[in-house]
Protein backbone atom coordinates (compact mmCIF):
# COMPACT_ATOMS: atom_id res chain seq x y z
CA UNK A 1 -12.37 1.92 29.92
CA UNK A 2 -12.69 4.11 27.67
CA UNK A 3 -10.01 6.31 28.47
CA UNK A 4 -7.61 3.30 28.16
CA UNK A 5 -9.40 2.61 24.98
CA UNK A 6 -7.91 5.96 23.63
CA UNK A 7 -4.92 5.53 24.86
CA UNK A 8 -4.18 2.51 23.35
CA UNK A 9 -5.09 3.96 20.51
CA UNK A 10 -2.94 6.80 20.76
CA UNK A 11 0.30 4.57 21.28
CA UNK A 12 -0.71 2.20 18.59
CA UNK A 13 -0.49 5.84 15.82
CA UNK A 14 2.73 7.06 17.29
CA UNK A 15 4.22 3.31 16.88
CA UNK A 16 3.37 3.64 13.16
CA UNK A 17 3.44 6.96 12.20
CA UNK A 18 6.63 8.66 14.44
CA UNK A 19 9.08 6.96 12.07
CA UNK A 20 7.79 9.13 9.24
CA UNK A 21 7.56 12.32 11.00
CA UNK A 22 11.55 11.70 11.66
CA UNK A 23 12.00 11.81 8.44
CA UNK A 24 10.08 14.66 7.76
CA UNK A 25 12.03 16.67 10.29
CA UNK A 26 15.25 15.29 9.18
CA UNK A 27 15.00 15.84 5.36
CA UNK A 28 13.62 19.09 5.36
CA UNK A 29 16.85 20.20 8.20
CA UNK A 30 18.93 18.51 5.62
CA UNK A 31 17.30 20.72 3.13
CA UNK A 32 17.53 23.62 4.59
CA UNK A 33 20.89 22.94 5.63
CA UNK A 34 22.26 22.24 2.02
CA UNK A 35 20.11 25.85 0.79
CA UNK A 36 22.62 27.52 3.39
CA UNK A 37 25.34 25.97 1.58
CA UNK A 38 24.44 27.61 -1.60
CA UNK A 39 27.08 27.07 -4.55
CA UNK A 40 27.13 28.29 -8.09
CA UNK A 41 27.71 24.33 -9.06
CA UNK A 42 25.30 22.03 -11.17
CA UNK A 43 25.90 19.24 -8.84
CA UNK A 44 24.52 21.72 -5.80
CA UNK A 45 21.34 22.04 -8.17
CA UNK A 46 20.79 18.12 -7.91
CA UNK A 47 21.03 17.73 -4.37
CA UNK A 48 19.02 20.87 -3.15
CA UNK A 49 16.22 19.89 -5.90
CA UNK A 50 16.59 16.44 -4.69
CA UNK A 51 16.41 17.07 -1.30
CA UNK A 52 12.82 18.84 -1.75
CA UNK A 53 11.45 16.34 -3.92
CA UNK A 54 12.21 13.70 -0.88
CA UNK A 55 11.03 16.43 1.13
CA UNK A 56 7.48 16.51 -0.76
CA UNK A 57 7.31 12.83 -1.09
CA UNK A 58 7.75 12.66 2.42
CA UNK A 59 4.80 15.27 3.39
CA UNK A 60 2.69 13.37 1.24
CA UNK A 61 3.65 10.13 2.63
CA UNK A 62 2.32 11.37 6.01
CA UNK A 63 -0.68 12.61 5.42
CA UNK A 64 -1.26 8.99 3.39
CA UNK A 65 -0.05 7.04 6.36
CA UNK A 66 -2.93 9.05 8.69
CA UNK A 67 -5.65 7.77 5.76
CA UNK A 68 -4.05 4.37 5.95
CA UNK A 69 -3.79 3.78 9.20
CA UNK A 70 -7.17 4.93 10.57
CA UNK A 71 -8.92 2.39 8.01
CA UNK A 72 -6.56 -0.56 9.04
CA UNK A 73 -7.00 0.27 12.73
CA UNK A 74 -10.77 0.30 12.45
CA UNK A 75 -10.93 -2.78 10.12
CA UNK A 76 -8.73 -5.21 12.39
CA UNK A 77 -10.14 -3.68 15.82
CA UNK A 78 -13.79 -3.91 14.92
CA UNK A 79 -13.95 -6.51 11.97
CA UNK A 80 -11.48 -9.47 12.40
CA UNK A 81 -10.30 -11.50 14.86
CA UNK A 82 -9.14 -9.08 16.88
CA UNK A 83 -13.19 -7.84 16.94
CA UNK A 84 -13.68 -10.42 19.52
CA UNK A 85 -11.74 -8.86 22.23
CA UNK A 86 -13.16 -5.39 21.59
CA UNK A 87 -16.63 -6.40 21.96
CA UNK A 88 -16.40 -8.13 25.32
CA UNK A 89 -14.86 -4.62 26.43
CA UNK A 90 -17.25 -2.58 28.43
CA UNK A 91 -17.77 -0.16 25.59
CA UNK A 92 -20.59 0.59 23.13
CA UNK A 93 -20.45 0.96 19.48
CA UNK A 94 -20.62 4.48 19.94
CA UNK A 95 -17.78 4.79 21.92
CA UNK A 96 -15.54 2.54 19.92
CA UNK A 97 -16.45 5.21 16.63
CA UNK A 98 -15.59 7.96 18.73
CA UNK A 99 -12.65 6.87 19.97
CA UNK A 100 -11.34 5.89 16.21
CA UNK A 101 -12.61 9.23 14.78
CA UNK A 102 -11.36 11.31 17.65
CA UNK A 103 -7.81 9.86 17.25
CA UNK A 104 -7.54 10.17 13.97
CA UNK A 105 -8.67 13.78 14.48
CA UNK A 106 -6.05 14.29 16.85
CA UNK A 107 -3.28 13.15 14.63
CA UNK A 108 -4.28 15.19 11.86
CA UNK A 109 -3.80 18.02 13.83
CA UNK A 110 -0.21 17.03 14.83
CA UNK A 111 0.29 16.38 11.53
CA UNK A 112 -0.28 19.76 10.30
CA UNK A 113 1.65 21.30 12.98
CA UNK A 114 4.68 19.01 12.13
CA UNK A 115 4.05 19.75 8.54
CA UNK A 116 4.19 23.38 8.98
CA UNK A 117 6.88 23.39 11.34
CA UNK A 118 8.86 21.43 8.48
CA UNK A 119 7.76 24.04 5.84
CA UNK A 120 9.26 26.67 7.96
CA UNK A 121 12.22 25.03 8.23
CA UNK A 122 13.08 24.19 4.71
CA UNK A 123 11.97 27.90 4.10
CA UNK A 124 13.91 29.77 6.60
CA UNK A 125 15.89 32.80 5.10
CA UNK A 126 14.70 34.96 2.72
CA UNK A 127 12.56 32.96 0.91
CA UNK A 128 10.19 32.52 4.24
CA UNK A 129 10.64 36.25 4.93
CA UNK A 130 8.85 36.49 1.64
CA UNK A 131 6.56 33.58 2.12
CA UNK A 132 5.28 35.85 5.06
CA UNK A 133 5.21 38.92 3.59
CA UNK A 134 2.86 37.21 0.90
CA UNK A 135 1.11 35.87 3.61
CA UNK A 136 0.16 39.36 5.78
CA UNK A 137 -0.55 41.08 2.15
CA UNK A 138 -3.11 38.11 1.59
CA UNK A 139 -4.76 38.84 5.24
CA UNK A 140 -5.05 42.52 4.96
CA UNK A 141 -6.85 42.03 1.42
CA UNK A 142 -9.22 39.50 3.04
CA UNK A 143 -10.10 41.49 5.96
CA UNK A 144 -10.34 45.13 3.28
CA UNK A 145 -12.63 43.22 1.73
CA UNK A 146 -14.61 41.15 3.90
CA UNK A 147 -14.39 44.16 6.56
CA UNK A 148 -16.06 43.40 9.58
CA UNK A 149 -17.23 40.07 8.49
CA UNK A 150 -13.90 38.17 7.89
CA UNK A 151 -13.13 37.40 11.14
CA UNK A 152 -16.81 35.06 10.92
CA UNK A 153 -15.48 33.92 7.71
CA UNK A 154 -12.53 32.24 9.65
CA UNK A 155 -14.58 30.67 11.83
CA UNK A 156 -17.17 29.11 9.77
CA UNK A 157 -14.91 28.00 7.65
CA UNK A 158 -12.92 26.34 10.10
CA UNK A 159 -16.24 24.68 11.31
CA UNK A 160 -16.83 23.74 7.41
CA UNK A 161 -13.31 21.78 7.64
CA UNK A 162 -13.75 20.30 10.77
CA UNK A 163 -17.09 18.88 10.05
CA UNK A 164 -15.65 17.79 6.61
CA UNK A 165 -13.18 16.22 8.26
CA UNK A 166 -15.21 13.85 10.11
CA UNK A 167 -17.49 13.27 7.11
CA UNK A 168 -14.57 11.97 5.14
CA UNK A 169 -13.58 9.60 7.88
CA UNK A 170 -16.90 8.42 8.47
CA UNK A 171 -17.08 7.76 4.71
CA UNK A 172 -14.32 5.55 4.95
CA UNK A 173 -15.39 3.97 8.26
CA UNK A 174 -19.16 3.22 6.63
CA UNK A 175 -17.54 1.75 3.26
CA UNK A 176 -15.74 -0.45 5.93
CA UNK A 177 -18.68 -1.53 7.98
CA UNK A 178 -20.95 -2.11 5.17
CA UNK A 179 -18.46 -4.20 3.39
CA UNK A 180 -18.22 -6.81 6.18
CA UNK A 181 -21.51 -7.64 5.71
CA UNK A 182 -20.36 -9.70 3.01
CA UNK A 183 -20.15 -13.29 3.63
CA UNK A 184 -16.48 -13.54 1.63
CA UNK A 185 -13.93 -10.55 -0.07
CA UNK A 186 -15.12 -8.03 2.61
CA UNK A 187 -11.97 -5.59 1.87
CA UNK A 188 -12.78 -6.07 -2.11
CA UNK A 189 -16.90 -5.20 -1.13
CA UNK A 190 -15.59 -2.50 1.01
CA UNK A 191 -13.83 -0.87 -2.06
CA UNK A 192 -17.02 -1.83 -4.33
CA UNK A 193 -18.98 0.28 -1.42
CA UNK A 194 -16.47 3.00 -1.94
CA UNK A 195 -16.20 3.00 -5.42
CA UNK A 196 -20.11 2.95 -5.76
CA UNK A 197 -20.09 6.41 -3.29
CA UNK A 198 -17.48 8.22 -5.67
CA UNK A 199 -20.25 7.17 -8.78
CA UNK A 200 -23.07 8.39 -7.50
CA UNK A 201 -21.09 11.84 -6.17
CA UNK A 202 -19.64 12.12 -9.64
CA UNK A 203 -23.64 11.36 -10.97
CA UNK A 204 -24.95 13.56 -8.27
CA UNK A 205 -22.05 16.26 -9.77
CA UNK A 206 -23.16 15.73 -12.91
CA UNK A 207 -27.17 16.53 -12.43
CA UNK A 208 -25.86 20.00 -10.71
CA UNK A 209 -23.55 21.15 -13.24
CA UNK A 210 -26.41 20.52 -16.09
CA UNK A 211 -29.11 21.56 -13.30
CA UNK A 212 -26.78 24.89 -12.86
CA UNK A 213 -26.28 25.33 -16.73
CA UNK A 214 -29.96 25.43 -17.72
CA UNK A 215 -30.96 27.70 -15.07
CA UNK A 216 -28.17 29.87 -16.37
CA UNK A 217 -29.76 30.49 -19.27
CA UNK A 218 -33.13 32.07 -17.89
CA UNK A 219 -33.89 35.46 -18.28
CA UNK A 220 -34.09 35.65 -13.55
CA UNK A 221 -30.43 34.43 -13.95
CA UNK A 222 -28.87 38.06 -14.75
CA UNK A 223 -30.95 39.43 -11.73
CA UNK A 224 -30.36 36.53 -9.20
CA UNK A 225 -26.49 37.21 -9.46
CA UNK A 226 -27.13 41.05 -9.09
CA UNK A 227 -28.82 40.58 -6.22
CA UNK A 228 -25.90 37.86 -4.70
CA UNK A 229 -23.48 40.56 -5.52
CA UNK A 230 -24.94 43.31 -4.20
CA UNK A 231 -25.43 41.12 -0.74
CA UNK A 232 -21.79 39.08 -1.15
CA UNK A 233 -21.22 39.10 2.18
CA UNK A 234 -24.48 37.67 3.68
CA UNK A 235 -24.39 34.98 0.87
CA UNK A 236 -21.10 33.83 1.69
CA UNK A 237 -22.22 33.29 5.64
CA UNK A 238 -24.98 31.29 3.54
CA UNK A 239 -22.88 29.58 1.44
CA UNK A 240 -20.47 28.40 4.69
CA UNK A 241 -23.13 27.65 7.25
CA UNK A 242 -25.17 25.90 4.52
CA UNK A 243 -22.56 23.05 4.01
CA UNK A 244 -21.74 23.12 7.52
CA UNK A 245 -25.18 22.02 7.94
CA UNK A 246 -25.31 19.74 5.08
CA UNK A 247 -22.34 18.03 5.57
CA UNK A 248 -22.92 17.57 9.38
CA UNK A 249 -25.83 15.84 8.68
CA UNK A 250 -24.73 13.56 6.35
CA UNK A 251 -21.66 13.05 8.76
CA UNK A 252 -24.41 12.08 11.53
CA UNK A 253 -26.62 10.33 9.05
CA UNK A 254 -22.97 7.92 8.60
CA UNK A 255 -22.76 7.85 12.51
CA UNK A 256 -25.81 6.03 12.79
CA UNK A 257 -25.39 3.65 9.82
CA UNK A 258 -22.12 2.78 11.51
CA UNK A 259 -23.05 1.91 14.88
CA UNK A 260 -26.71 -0.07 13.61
CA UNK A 261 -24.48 -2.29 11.71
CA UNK A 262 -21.89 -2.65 14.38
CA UNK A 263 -24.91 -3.31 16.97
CA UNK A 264 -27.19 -5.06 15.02
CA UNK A 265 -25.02 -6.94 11.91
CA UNK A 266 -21.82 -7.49 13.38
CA UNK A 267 -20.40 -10.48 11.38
CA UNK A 268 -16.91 -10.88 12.57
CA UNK A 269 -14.22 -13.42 10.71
């Protein structure tokens, strides 16, 4: 079940999100295509500067359409009306989460791919000969100077993403579930729940950056960064691994809130 689960899922994305990735494709080939045109006219400026402003409207629009539909799909699946037919399906809360966040994961991906794919496109010539060049000079730099250690670097910091990934969703997903404990306005208490996370990280923000300050000012501070600089590279491994760690537990922490409420507080309209 759940494998048909996902794949409804999966269909239900595509529907909604295939439309803008034909744009994507089509605006940055028609960009690319008036570039190769290239004319020492004004009215050439317009339409090639036009053309990528559509382009990066359009880019944006698709990574806000991946955001927008992964709340709507988890609100109307789990919380409405439609909640009643997912809950007499032979799957647990913790499958139904997994199946949201591992779609939306999915699609991200493709997203990026079909992003990039698009860059390269509107690019193509000389200007992504250069893009590349800038690109391999960047590399060589990060591996002369993080040696032997860079390629760890990459990894951890792919791990970093991945996890942060999932912590945003589940973010969104717990604002979501929370919120419909509300008797009435659930989406408006699901944006109060949201709204009252971004305080208390901007709060949270806040007490560091004063926190941070003041210690800056003892006399240990001078020799504390000596020391991180003269061990950079282990402190960086630190610095990555540390939030991995952090965040994933917070993203598990959100995991757990999710499916209580969904198991123990469901309160469907």
């Amino acid at each position: 079940m759940v494998k048909k689960l996902f794949k409804y899922e999966i269909i239900a994305y595509f529907k909604r999100l295939l439309p803008f990735y034909i744009i994507l494709m089509s605006v940055a080939a028609f960009s690319r295509i008036i570039q190769s045109m290239e004319m020492d006219f004004f009215v050439f400026d317009i339409v090639y500067g036009s053309s990528l402003f559509v382009y990066g409207i359009t880019v944006v629009a698709c990574e806000a359409m991946i955001v927008i539909t992964a709340i709507t799909r988890f609100y109307k699946n789990l919380f409405t009306a439609e909640g009643y037919l997912s809950f007499t399906l032979p799957v647990t809360a913790s499958q139904h989460i997994f199946v949201k966040l591992f779609t939306v994961l999915l699609f991200a991906a493709a997203n990026t791919v079909l992003v990039t794919a698009s860059f390269a496109i509107v690019t193509a010539g000389e200007l992504g000969v250069e893009i590349y060049k800038a690109a391999v000079y960047l590399m060589e730099k990060l591996f002369e100077i993080g040696q032997g250690h860079t390629p760890f670097y990459f990894v951890e910091a792919a791990l970093l993403l991945f996890v942060s990934f999932c912590f945003n969703y589940l973010v969104y997903y717990s604002c979501i579930t929370i919120g419909q404990l509300a008797k009435k306005n659930r989406v408006l208490a699901a944006f109060g729940v949201y709204f009252g996370y971004s305080l208390a990280g901007q709060i949270i923000g806040t007490i560091v950056t004063i926190v941070f300050s003041a210690v800056s000012l003892s006399e240990g501070f001078e020799k504390m960064v000596k020391y991180v600089t003269k061990n950079v590279t282990l402190f960086i491994h630190i610095g990555l691994l540390g939030a991995t760690l952090i965040t994933f537990g917070l993203a598990v922490a959100l995991f757990f809130i999710n499916k209580f409420i969904i198991t123990k507080k469901l309160n469907l309209e």
